[in-house]
Protein backbone atom coordinates (compact mmCIF):
# COMPACT_ATOMS: atom_id res chain seq x y z
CA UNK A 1 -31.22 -102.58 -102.57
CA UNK A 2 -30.22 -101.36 -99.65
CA UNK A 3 -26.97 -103.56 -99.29
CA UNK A 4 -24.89 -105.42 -101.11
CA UNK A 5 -23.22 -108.89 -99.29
CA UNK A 6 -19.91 -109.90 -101.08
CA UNK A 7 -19.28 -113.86 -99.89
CA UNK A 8 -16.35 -116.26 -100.85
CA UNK A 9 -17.31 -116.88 -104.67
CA UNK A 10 -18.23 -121.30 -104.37
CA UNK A 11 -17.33 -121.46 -108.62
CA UNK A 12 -13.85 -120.01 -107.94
CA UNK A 13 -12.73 -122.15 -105.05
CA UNK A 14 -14.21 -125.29 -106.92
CA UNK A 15 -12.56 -124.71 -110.09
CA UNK A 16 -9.35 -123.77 -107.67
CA UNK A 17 -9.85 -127.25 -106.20
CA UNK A 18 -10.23 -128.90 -109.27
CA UNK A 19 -7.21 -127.57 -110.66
CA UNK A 20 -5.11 -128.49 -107.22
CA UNK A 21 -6.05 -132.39 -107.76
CA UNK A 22 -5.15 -132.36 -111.36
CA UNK A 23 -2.13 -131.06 -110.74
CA UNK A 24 -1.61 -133.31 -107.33
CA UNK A 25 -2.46 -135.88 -109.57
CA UNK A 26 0.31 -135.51 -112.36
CA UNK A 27 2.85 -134.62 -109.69
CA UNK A 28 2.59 -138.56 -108.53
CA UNK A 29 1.93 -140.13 -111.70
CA UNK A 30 5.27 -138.53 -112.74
CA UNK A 31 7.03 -139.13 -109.33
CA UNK A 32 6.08 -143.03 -109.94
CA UNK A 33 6.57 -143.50 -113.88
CA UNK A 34 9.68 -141.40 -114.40
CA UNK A 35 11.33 -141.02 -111.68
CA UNK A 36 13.95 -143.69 -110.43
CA UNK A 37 14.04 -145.11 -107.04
CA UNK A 38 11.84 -144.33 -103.96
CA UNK A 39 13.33 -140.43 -103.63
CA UNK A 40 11.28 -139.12 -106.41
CA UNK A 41 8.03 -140.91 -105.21
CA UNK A 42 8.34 -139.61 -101.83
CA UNK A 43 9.13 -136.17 -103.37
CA UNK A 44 5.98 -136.43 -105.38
CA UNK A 45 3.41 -137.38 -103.15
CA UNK A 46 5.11 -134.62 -100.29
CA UNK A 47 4.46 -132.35 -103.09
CA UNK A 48 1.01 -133.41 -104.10
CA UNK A 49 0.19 -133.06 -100.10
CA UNK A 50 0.73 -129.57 -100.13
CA UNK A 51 -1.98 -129.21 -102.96
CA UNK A 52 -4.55 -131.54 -101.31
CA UNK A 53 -3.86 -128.99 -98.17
CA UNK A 54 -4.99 -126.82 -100.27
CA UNK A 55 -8.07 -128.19 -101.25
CA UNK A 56 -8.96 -128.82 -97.25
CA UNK A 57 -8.54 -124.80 -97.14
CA UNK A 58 -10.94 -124.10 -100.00
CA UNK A 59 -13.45 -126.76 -98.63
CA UNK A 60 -13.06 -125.30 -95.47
CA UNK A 61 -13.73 -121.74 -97.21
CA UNK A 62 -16.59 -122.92 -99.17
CA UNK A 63 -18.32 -124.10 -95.86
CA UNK A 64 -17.77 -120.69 -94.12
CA UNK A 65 -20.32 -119.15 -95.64
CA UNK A 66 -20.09 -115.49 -93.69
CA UNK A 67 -19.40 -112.45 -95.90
CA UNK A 68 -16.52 -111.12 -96.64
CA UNK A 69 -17.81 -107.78 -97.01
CA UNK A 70 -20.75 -105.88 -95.98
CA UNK A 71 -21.81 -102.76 -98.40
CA UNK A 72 -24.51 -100.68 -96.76
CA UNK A 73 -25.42 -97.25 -97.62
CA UNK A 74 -24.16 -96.07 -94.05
CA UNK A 75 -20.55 -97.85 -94.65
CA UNK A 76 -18.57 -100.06 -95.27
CA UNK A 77 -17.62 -103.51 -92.98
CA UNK A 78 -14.35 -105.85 -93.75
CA UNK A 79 -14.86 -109.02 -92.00
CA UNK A 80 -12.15 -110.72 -93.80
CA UNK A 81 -10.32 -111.17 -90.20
CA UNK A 82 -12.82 -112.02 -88.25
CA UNK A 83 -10.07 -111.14 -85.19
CA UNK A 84 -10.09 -107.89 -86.58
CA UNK A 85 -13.35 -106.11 -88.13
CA UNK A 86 -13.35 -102.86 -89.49
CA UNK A 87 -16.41 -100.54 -90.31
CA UNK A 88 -15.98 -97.22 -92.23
CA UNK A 89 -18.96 -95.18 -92.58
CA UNK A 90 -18.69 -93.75 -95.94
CA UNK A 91 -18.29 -89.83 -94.39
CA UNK A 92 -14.24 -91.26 -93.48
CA UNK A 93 -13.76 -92.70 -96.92
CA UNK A 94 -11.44 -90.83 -99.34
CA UNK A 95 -12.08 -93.44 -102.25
CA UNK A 96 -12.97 -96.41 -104.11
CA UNK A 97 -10.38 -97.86 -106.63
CA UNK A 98 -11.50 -101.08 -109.49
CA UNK A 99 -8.28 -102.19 -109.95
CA UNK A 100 -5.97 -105.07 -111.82
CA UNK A 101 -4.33 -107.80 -108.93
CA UNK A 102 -3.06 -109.54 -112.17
CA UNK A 103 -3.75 -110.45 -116.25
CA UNK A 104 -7.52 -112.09 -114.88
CA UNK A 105 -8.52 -110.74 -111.30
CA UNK A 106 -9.67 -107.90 -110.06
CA UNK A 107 -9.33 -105.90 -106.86
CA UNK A 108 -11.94 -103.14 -104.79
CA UNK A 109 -9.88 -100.98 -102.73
CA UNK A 110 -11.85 -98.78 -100.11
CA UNK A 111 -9.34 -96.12 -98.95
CA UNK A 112 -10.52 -94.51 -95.31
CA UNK A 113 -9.83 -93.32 -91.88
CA UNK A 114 -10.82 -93.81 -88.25
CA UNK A 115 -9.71 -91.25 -85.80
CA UNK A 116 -8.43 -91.81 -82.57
CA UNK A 117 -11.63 -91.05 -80.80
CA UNK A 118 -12.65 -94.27 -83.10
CA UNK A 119 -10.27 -96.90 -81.97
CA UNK A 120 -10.64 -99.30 -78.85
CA UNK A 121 -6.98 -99.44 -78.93
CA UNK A 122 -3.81 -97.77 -80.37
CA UNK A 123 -1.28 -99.75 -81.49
CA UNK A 124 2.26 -98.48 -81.75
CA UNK A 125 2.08 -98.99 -85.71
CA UNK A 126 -1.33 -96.49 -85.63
CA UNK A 127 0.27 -94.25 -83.23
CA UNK A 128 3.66 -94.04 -85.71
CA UNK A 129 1.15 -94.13 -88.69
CA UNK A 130 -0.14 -90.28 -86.36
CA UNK A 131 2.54 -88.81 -86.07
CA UNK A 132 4.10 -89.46 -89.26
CA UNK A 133 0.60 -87.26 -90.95
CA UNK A 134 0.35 -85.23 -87.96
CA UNK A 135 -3.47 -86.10 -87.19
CA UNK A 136 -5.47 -88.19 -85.09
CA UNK A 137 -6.01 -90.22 -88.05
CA UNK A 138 -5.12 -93.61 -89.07
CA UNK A 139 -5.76 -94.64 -92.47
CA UNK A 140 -7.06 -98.87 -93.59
CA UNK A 141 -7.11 -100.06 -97.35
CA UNK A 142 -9.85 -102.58 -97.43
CA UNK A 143 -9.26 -104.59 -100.04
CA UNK A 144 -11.42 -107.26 -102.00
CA UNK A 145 -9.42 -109.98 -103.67
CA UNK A 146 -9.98 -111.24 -106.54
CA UNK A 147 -8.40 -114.57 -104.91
CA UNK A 148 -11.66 -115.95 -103.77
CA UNK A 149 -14.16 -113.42 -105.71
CA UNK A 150 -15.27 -113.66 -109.28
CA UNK A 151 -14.17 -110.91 -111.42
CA UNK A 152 -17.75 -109.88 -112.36
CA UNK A 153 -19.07 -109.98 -108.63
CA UNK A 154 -16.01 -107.55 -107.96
CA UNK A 155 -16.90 -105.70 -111.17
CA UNK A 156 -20.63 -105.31 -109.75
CA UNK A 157 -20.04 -104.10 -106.31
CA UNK A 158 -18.12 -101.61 -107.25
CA UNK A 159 -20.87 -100.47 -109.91
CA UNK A 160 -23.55 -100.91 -106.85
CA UNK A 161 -20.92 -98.29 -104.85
CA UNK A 162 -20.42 -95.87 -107.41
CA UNK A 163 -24.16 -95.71 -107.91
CA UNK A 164 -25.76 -96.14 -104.53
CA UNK A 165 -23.04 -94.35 -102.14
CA UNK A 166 -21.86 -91.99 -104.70
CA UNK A 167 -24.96 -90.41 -105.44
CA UNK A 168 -24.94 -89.75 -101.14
CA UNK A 169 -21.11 -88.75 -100.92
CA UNK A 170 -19.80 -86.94 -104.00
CA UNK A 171 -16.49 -86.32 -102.04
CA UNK A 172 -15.76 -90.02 -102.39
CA UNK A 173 -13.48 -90.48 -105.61
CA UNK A 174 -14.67 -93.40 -107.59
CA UNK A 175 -11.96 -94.77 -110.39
CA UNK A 176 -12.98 -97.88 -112.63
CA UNK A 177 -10.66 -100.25 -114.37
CA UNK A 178 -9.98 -100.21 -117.46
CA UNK A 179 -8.10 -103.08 -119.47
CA UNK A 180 -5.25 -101.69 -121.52
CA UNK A 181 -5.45 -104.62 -123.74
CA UNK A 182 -8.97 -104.43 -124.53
CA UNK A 183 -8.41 -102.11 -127.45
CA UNK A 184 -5.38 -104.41 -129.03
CA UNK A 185 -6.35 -105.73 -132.17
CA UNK A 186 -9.54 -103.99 -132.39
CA UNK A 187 -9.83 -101.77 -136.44
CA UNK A 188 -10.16 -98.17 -135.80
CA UNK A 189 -13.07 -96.98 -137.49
């Protein structure tokens, strides 16, 4: 394969969805059968609108079906803000980190550079972010969220990276995740 396409993961945002409603839900059944007088139903459903707001966001997410990452085996491309895309080819990148966002997601943090030379335009944040390592350099984190990806999709792109582009790059530092709390309550021996 000679990329690998990481898109908004449609199971995730549904069972998001689904988990807004029900909770919309029992926000207005309780605003209506326990609460007294119209302040607590207008509470509820103001608070139940914020949750069906976001369900229009993940419906809106789930119909934008562009990637959020590109993986090729000439770089990589963030097109999380689409006002702002940033390709890396993999001779800039310093490393790849699997890491832990929380107790069930999981993160892919591609650590690079672009050099002046690189850049349409230099902000004064890139120009401070210079100076301050004394090099032409200005460093991005592109991260992959486990927000809207699947923990195994995350889990197999950054498999596909360590094998495809670190075969090609050996400078690139590869470091995989692993759970602390997988070995409680296994026996030893």
């Amino acid at each position: 394969m000679e990329q690998l396409v990481v898109y908004n993961d449609l199971r995730k945002l549904t069972a998001i969805s689904v988990s807004y409603a029900l909770i919309g839900a029992c926000i207005v059944w309780l605003g209506f059968t326990q609460g007294d007088g119209i302040l607590w139903r207008v509470l509820s459903v103001v608070i139940a609108a914020c949750f069906v707001a976001g369900i229009v966001l993940n419906t809106r997410k789930m119909m934008n079906r562009s990637p959020l990452f590109v993986y090729t085996l000439d770089g990589v491309t963030d097109y999380t803000k689409p006002q702002d895309v940033i390709t890396l080819p993999w001779s800039q990148v310093l490393n790849v980190q699997l890491k832990a966002a929380n107790t069930n997601d999981l993160m892919l943090d591609v650590t690079g550079f672009r050099t002046a030379d690189q850049l349409d335009e230099i902000t004064p944040e890139m120009q401070a972010q210079m100076d301050a390592n004394g090099t032409d350099r200005v460093y991005y984190m592109l991260e992959l969220s486990g927000l809207w990806v699947r923990r195994q999709r995350i889990q197999d792109a950054f498999d596909w990276l360590r094998d495809n582009v670190g075969e090609r790059f050996p400078d690139i530092v590869f470091t995989g995740f692993k759970d602390p709390l997988s070995k409680v309550g296994r026996k030893a021996g």
